[in-house]
C-alpha atoms as a PDB file:
ATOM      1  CA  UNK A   1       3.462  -6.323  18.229  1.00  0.00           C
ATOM      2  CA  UNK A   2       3.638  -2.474  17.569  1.00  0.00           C
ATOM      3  CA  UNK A   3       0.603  -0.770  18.928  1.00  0.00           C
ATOM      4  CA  UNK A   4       0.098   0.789  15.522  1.00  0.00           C
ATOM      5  CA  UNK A   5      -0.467  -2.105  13.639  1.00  0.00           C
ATOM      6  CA  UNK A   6      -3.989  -2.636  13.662  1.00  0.00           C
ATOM      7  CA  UNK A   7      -4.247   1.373  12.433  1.00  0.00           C
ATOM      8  CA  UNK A   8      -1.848   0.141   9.824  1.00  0.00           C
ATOM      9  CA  UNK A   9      -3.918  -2.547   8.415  1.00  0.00           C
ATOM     10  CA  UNK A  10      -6.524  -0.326   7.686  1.00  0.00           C
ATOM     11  CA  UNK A  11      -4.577   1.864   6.159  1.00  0.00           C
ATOM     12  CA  UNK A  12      -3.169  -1.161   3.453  1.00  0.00           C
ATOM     13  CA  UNK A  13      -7.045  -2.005   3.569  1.00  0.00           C
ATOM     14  CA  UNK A  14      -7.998   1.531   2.362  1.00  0.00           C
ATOM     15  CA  UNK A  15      -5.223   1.599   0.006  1.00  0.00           C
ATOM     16  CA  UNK A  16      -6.111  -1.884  -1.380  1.00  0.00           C
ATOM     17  CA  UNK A  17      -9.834  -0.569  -1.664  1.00  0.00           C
ATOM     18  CA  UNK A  18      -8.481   2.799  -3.374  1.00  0.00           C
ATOM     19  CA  UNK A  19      -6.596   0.925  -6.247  1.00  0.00           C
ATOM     20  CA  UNK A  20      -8.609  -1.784  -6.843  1.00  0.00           C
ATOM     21  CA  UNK A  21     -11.407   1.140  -7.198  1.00  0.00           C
ATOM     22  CA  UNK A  22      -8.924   2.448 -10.009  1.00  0.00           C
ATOM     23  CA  UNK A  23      -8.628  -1.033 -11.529  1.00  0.00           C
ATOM     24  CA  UNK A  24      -4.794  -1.329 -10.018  1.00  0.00           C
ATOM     25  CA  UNK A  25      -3.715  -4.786  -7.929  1.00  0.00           C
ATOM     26  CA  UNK A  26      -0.391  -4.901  -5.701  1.00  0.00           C
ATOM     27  CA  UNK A  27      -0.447  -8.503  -5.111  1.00  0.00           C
ATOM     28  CA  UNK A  28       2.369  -8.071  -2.428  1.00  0.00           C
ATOM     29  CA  UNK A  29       1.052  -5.278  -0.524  1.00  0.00           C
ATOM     30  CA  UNK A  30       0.754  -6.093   3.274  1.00  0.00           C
ATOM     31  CA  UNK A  31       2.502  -4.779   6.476  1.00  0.00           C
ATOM     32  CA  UNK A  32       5.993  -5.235   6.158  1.00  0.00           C
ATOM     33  CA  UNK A  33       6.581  -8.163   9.051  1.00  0.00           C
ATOM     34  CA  UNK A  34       9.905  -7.184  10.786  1.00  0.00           C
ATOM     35  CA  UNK A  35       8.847  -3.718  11.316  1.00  0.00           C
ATOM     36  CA  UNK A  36       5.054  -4.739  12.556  1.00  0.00           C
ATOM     37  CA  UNK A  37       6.323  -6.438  15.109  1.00  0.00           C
ATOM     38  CA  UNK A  38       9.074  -4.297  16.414  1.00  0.00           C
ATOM     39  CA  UNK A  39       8.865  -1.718  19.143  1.00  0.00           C
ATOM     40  CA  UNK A  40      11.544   1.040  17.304  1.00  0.00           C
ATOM     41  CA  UNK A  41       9.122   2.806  14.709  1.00  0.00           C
ATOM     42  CA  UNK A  42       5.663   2.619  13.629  1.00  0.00           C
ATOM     43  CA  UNK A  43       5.379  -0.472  11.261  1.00  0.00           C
ATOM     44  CA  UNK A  44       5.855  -0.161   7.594  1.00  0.00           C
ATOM     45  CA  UNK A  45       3.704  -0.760   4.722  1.00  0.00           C
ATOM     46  CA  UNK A  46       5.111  -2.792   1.878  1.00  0.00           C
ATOM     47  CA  UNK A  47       4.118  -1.979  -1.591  1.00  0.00           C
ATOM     48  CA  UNK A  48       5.523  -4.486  -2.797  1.00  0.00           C
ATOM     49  CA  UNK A  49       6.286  -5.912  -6.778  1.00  0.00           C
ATOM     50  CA  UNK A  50       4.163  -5.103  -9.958  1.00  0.00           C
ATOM     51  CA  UNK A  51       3.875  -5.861 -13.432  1.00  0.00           C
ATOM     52  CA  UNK A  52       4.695  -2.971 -16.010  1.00  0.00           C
ATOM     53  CA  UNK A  53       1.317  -2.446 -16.618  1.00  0.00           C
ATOM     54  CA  UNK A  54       0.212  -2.031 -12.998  1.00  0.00           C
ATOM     55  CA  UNK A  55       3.303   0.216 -12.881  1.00  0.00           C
ATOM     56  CA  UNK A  56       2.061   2.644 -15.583  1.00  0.00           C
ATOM     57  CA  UNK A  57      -1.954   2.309 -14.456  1.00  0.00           C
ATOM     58  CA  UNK A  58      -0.427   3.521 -11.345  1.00  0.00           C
ATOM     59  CA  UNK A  59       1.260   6.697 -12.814  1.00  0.00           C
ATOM     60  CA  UNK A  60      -1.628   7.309 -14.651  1.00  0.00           C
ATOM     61  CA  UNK A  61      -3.918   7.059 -11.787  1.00  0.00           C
ATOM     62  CA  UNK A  62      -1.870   9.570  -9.356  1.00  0.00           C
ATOM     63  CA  UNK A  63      -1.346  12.021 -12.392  1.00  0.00           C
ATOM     64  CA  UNK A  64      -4.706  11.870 -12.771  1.00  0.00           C
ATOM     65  CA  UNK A  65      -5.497  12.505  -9.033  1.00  0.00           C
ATOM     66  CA  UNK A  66      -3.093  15.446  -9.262  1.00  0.00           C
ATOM     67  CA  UNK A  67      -4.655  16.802 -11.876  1.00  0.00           C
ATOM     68  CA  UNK A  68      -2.273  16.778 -14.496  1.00  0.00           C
END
């Protein structure tokens, strides 16, 4: 296992807890497997697939952060 992987699942943790706190679900997010467990690069953090909707609450919610 990489030896960033437990920093990694907090970070999908935190970003879990930051969309949910926006209303937003990505029911695939996670640690992308191959790259958790491989010594090459630090793992990577799958986003995953969304609806439409999520797509545009998403949008909405970083144009918002941005201040636009």
């Amino acid at each position: 296992m990489h030896p960033h992987t437990h920093l990694a699942d907090t970070y999908v943790e935190e970003l879990r807890t930051a969309l949910d706190a926006n209303g937003i679900t990505l029911p695939s997010l996670g640690l992308q497997l191959p790259s958790a467990v491989g010594a090459y690069a630090p793992p990577l953090i799958a986003l995953g697939n969304c609806t439409m909707e999520t797509a545009r609450a998403l949008a909405t919610a970083l144009r918002k952060a941005a201040g636009e």
